[in-house]
PDB file of N, CA and C in Angstrom:
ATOM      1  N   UNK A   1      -1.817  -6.225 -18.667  1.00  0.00           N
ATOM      2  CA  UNK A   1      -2.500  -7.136 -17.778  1.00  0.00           C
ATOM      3  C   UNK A   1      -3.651  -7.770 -18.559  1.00  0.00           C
ATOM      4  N   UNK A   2      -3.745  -8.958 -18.158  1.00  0.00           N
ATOM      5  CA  UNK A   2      -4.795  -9.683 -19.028  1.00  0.00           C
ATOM      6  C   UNK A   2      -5.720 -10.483 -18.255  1.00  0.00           C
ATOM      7  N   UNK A   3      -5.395 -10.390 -17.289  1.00  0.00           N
ATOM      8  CA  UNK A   3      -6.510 -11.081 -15.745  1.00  0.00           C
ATOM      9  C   UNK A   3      -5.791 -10.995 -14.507  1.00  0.00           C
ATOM     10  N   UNK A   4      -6.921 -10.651 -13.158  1.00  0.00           N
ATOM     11  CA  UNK A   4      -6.459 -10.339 -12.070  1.00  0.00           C
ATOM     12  C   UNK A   4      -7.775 -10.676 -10.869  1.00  0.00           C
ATOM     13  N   UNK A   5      -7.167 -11.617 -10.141  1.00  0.00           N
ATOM     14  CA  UNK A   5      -8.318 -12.213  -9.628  1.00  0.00           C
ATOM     15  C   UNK A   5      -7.175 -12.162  -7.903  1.00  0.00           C
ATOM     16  N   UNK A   6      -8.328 -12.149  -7.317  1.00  0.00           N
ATOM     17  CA  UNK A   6      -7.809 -11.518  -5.606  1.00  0.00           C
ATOM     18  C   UNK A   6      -9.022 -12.221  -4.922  1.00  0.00           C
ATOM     19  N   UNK A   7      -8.409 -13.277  -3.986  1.00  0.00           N
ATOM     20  CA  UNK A   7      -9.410 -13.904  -3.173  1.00  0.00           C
ATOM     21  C   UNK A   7      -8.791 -15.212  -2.919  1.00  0.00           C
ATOM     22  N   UNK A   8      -9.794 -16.097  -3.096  1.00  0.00           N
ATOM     23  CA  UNK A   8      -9.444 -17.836  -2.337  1.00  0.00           C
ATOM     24  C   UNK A   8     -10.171 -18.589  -2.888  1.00  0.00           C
ATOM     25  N   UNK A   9      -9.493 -18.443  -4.481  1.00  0.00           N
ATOM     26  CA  UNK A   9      -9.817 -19.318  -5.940  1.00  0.00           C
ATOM     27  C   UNK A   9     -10.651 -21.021  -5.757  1.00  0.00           C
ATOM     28  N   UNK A  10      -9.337 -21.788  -5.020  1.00  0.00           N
ATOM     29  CA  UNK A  10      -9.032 -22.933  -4.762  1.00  0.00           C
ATOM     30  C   UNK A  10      -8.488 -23.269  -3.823  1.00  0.00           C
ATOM     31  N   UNK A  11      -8.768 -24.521  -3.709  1.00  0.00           N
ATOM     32  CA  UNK A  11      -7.287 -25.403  -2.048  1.00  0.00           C
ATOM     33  C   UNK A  11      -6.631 -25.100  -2.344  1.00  0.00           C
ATOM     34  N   UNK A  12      -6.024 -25.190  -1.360  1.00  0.00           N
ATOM     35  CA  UNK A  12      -4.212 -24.605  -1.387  1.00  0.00           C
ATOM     36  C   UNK A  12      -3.757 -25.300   0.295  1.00  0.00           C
ATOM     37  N   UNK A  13      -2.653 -25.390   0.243  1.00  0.00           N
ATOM     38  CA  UNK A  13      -1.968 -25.699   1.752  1.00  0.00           C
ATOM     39  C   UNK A  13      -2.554 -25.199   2.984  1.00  0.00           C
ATOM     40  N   UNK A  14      -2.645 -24.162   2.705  1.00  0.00           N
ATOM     41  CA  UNK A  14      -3.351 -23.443   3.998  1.00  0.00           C
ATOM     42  C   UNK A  14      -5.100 -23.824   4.176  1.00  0.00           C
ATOM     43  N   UNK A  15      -5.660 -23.815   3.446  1.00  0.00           N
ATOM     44  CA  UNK A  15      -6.827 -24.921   3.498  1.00  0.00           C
ATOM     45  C   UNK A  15      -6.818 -26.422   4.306  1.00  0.00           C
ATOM     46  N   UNK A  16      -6.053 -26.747   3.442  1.00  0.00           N
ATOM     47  CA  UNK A  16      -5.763 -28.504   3.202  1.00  0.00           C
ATOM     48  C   UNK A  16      -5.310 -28.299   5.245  1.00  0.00           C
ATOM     49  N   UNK A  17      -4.496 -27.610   5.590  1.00  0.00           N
ATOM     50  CA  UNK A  17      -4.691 -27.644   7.377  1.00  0.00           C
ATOM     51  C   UNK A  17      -5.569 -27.389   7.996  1.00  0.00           C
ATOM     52  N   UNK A  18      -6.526 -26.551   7.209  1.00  0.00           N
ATOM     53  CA  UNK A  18      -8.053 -26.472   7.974  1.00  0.00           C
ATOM     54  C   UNK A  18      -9.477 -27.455   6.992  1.00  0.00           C
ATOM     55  N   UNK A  19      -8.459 -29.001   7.414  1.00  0.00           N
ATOM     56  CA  UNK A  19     -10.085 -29.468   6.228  1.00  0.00           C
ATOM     57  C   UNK A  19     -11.434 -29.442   7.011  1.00  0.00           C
ATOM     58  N   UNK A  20     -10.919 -29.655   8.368  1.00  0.00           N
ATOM     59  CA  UNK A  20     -12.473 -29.751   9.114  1.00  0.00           C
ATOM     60  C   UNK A  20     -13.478 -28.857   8.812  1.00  0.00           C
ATOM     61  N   UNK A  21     -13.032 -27.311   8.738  1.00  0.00           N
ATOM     62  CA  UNK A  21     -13.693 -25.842   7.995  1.00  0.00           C
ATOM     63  C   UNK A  21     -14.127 -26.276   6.566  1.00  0.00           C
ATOM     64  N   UNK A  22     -12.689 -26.837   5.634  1.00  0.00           N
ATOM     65  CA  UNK A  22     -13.521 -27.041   4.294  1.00  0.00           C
ATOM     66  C   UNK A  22     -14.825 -27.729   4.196  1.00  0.00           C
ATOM     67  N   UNK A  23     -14.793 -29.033   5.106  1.00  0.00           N
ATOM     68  CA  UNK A  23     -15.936 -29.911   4.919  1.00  0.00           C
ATOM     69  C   UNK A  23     -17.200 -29.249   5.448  1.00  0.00           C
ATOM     70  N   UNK A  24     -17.134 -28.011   6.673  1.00  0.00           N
ATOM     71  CA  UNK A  24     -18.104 -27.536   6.820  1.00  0.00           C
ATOM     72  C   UNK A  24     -18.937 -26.668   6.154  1.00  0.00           C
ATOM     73  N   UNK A  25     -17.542 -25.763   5.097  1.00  0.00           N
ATOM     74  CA  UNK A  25     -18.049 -24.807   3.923  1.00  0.00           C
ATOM     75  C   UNK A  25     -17.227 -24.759   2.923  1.00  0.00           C
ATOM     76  N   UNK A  26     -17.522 -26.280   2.429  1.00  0.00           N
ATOM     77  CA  UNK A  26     -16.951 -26.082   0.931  1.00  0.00           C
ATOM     78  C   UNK A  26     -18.422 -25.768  -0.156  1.00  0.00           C
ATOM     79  N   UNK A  27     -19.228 -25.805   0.294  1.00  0.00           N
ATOM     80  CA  UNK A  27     -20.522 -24.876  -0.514  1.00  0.00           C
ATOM     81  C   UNK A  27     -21.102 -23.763  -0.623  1.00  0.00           C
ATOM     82  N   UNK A  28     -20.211 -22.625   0.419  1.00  0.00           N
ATOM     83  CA  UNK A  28     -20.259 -21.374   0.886  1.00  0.00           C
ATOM     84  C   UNK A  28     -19.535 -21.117  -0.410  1.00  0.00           C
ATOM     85  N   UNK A  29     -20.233 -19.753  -0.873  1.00  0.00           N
ATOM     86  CA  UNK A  29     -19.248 -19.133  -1.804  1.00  0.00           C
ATOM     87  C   UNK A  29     -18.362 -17.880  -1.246  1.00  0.00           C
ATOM     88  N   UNK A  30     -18.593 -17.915   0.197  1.00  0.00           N
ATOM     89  CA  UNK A  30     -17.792 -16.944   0.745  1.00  0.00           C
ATOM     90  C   UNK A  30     -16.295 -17.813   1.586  1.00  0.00           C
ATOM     91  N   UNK A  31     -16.328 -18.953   0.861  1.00  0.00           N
ATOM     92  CA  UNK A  31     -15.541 -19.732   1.731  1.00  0.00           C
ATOM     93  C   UNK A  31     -14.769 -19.964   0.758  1.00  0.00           C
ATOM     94  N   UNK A  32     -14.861 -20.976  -0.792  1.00  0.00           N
ATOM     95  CA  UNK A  32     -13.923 -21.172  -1.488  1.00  0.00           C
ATOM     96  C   UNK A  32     -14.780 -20.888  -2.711  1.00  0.00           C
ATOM     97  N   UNK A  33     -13.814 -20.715  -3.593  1.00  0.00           N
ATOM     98  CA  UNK A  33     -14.629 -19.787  -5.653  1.00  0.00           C
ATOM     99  C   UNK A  33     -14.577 -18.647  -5.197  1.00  0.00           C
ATOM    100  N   UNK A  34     -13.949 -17.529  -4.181  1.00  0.00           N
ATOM    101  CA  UNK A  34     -14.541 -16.572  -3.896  1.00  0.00           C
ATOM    102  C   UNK A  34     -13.646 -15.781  -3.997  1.00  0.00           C
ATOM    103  N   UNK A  35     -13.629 -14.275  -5.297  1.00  0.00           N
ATOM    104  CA  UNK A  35     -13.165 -13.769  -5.396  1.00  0.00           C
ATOM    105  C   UNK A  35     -13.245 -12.474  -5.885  1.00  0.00           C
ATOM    106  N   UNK A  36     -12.162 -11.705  -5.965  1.00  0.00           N
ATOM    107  CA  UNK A  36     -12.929  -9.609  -6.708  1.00  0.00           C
ATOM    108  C   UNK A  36     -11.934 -10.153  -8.204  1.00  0.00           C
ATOM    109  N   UNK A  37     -12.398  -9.592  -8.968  1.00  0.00           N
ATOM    110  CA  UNK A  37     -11.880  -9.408 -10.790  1.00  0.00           C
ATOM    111  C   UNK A  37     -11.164  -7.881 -10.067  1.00  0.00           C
ATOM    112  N   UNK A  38      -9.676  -7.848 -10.109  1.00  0.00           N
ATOM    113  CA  UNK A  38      -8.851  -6.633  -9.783  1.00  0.00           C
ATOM    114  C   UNK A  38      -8.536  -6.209 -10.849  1.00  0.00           C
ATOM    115  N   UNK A  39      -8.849  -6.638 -12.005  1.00  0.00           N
ATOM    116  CA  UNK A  39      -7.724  -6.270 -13.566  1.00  0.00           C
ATOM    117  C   UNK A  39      -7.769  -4.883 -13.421  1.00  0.00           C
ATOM    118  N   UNK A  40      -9.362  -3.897 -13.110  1.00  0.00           N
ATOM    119  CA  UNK A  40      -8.667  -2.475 -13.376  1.00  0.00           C
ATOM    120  C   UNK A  40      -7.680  -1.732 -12.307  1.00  0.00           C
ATOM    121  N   UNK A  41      -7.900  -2.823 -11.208  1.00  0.00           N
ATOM    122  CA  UNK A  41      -6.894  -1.583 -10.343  1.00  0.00           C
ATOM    123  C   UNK A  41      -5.488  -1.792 -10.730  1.00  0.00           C
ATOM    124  N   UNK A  42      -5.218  -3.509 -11.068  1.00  0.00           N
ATOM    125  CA  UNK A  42      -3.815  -3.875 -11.452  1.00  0.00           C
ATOM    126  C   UNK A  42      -3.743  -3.004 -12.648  1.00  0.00           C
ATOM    127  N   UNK A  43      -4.449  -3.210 -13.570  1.00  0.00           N
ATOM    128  CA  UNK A  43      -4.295  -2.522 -14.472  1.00  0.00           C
ATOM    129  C   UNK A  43      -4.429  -0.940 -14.533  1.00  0.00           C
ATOM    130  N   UNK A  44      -4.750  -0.177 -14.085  1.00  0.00           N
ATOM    131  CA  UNK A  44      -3.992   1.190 -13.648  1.00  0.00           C
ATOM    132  C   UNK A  44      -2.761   1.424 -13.336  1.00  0.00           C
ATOM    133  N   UNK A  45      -2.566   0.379 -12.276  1.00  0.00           N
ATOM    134  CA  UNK A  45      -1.270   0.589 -11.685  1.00  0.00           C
ATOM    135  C   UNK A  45       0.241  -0.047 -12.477  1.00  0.00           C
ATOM    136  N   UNK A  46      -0.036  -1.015 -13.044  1.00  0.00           N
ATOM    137  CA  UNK A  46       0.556  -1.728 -13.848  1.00  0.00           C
ATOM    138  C   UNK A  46       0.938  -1.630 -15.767  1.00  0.00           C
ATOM    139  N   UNK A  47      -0.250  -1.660 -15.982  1.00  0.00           N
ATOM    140  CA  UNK A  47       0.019  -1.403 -17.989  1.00  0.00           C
ATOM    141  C   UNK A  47       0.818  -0.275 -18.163  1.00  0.00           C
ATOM    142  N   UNK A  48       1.729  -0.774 -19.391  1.00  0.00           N
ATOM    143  CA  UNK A  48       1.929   0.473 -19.972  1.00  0.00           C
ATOM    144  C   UNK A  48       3.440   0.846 -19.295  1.00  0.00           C
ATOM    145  N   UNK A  49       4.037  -0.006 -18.325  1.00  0.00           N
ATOM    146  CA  UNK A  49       4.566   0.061 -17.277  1.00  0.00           C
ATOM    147  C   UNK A  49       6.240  -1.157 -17.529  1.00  0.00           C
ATOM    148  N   UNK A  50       7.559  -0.409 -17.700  1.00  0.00           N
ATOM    149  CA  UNK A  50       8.298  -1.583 -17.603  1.00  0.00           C
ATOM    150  C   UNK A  50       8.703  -2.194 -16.256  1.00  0.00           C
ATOM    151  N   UNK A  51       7.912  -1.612 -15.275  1.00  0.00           N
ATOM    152  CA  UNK A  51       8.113  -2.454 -13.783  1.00  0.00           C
ATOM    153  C   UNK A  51       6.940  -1.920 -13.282  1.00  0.00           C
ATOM    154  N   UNK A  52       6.788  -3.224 -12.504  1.00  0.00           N
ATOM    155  CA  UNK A  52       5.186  -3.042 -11.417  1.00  0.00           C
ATOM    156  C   UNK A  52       5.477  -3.497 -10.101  1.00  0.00           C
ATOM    157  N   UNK A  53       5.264  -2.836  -9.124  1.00  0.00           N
ATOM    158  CA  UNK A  53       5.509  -3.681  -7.659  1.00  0.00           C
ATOM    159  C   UNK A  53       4.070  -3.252  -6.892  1.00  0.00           C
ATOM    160  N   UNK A  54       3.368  -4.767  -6.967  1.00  0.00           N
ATOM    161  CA  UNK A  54       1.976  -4.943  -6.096  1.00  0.00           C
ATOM    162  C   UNK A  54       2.227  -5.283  -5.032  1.00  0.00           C
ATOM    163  N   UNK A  55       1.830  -4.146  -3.679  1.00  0.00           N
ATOM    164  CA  UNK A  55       1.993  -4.601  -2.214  1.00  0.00           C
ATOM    165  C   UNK A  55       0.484  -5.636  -1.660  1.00  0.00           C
ATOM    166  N   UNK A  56       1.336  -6.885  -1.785  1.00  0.00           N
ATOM    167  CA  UNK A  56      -0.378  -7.815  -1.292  1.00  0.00           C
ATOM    168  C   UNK A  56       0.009  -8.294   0.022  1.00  0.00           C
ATOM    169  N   UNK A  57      -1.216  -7.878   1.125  1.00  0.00           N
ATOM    170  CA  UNK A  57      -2.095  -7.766   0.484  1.00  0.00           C
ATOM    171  C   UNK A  57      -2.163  -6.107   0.847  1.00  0.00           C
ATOM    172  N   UNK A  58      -1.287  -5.060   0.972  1.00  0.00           N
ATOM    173  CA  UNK A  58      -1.509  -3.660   1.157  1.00  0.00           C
ATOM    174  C   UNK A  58      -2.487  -3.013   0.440  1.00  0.00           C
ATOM    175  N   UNK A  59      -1.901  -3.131  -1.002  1.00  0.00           N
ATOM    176  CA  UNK A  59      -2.772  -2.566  -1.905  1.00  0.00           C
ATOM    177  C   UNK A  59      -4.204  -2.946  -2.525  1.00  0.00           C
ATOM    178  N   UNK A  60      -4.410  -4.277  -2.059  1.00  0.00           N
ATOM    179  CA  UNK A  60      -5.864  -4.934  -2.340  1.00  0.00           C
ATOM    180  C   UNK A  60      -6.609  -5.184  -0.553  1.00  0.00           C
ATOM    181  N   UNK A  61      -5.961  -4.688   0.067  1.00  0.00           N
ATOM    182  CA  UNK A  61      -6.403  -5.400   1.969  1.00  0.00           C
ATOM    183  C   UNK A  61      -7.816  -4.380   1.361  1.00  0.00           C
ATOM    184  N   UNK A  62      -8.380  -3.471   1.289  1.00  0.00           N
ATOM    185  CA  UNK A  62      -9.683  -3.014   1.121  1.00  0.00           C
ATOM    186  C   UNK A  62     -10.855  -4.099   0.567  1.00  0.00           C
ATOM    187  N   UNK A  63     -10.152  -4.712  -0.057  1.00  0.00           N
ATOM    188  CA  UNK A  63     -11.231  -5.634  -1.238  1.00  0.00           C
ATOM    189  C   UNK A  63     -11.121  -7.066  -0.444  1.00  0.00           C
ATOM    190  N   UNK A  64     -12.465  -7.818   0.154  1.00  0.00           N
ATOM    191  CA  UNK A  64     -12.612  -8.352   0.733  1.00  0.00           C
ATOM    192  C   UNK A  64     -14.021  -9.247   0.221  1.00  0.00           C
ATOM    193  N   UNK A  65     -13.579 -10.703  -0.664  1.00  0.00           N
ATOM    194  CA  UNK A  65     -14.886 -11.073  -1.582  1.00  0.00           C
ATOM    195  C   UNK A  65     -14.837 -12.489  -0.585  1.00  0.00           C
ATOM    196  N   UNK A  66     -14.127 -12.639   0.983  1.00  0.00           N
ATOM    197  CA  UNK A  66     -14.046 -13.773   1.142  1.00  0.00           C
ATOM    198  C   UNK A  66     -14.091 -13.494   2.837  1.00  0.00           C
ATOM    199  N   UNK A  67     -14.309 -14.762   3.740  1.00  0.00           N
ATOM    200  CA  UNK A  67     -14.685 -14.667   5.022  1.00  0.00           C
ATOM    201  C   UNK A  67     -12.941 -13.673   5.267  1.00  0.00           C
ATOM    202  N   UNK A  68     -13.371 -12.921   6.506  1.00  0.00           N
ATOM    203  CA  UNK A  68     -11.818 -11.576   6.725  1.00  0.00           C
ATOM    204  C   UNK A  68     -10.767 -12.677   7.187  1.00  0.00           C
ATOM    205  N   UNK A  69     -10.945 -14.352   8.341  1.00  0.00           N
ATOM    206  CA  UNK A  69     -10.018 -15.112   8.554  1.00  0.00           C
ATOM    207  C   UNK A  69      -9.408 -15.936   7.498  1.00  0.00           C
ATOM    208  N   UNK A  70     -10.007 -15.909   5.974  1.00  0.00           N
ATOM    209  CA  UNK A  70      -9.161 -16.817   5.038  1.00  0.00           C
ATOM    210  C   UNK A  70      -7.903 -16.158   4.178  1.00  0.00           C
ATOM    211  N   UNK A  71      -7.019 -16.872   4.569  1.00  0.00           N
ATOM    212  CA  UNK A  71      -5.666 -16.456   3.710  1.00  0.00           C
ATOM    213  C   UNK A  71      -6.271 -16.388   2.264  1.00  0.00           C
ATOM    214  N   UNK A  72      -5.805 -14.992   1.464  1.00  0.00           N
ATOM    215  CA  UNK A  72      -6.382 -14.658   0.144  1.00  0.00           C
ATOM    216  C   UNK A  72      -5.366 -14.722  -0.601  1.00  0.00           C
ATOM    217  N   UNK A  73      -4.966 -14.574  -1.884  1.00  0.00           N
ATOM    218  CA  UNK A  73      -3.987 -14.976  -2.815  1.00  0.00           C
ATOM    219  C   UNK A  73      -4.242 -14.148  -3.784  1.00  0.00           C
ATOM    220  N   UNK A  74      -3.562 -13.263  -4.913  1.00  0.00           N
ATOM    221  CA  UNK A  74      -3.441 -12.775  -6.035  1.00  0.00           C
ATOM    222  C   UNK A  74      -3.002 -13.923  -7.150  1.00  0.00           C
ATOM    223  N   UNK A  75      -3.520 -13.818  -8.061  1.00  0.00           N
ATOM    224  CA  UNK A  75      -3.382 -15.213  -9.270  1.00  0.00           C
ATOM    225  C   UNK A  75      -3.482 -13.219 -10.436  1.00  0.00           C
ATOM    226  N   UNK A  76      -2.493 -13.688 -11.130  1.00  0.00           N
ATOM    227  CA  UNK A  76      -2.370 -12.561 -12.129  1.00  0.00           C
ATOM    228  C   UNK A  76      -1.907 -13.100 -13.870  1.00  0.00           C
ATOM    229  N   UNK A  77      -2.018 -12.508 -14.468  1.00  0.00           N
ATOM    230  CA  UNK A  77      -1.636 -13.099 -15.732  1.00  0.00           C
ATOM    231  C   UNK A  77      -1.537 -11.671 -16.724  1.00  0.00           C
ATOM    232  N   UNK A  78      -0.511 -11.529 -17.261  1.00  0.00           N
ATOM    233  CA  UNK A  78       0.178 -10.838 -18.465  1.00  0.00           C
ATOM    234  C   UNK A  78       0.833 -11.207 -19.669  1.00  0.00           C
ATOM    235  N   UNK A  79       1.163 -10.193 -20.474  1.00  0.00           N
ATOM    236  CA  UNK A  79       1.375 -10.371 -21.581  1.00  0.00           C
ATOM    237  C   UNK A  79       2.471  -9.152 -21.721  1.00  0.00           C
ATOM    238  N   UNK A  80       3.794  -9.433 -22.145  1.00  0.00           N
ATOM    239  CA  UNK A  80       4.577  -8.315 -22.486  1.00  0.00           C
ATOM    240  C   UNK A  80       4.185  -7.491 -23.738  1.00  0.00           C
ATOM    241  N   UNK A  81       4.824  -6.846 -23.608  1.00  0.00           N
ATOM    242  CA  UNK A  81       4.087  -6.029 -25.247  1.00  0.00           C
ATOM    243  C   UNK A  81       5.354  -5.234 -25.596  1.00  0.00           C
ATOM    244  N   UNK A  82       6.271  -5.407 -26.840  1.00  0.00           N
ATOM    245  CA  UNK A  82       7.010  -4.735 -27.022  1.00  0.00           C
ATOM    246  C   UNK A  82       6.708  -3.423 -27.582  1.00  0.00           C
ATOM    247  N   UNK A  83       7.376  -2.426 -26.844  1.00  0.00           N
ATOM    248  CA  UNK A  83       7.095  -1.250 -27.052  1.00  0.00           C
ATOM    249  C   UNK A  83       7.889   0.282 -27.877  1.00  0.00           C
ATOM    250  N   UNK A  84       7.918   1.160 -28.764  1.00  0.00           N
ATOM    251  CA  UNK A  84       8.308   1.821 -29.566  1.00  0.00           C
ATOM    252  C   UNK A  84       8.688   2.770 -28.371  1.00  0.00           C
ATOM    253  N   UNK A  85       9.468   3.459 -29.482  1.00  0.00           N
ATOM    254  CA  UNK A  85      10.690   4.334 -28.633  1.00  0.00           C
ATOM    255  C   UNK A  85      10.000   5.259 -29.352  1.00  0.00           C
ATOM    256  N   UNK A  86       9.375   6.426 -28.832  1.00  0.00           N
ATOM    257  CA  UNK A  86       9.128   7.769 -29.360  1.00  0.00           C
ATOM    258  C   UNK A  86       9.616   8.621 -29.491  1.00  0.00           C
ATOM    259  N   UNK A  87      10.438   9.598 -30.153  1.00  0.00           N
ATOM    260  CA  UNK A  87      11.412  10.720 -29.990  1.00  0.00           C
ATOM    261  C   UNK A  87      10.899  12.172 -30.052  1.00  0.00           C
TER     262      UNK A  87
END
C-alpha cells in the first residue's frame, strides 16, 4: 500500500445533487477536503498480502473526518511487489 485516504476528497455525483449544500459549505473543511490518512489500517490488513478484501464502509464506518450525512469514498493506491518463494 502506498496511500489510503477515507472521506469526501472532492465532487463527485452525489454532491453535484446536493449543490445547494455545496454552495453553503464548500469552505467547511468538514464538508469537502475532508479526510482520515487510513494507510496503516489498510496497510495492516493488506501488505504483504496476495489478496485483500476491504469491507467499506464496515471496516472504516468508525473513522469519521466528515459531516456523519456525507457519502464517504475510499481512494487507495498500490504497488505490486514481486515476491520470493522461501523454502
Amino acid at each position: 500500500m502506498t496511500s489510503a485516504r477515507w472521506g469526501r476528497m472532492k465532487t463527485g455525483r452525489c454532491l453535484e445533487e446536493q449543490s445547494s449544500l455545496l454552495a453553503l459549505h464548500q469552505d467547511d473543511p468538514l464538508f469537502l477536503g475532508c479526510y482520515e490518512d487510513v494507510l496503516s489500517v489498510l496497510d495492516a490488513k493488506c501488505s504483504g498480502r496476495p489478496r485483500c478484501d476491504v469491507r467499506v464502509p464496515n471496516d472504516l464506518d468508525h473513522i469519521k473526518p466528515c459531516y456523519p450525512e456525507l457519502a464517504r469514498y475510499l481512494e487507495v493506491s498500490y504497488e505490486c511487489v514481486k515476491g520470493k518463494l522461501v523454502e
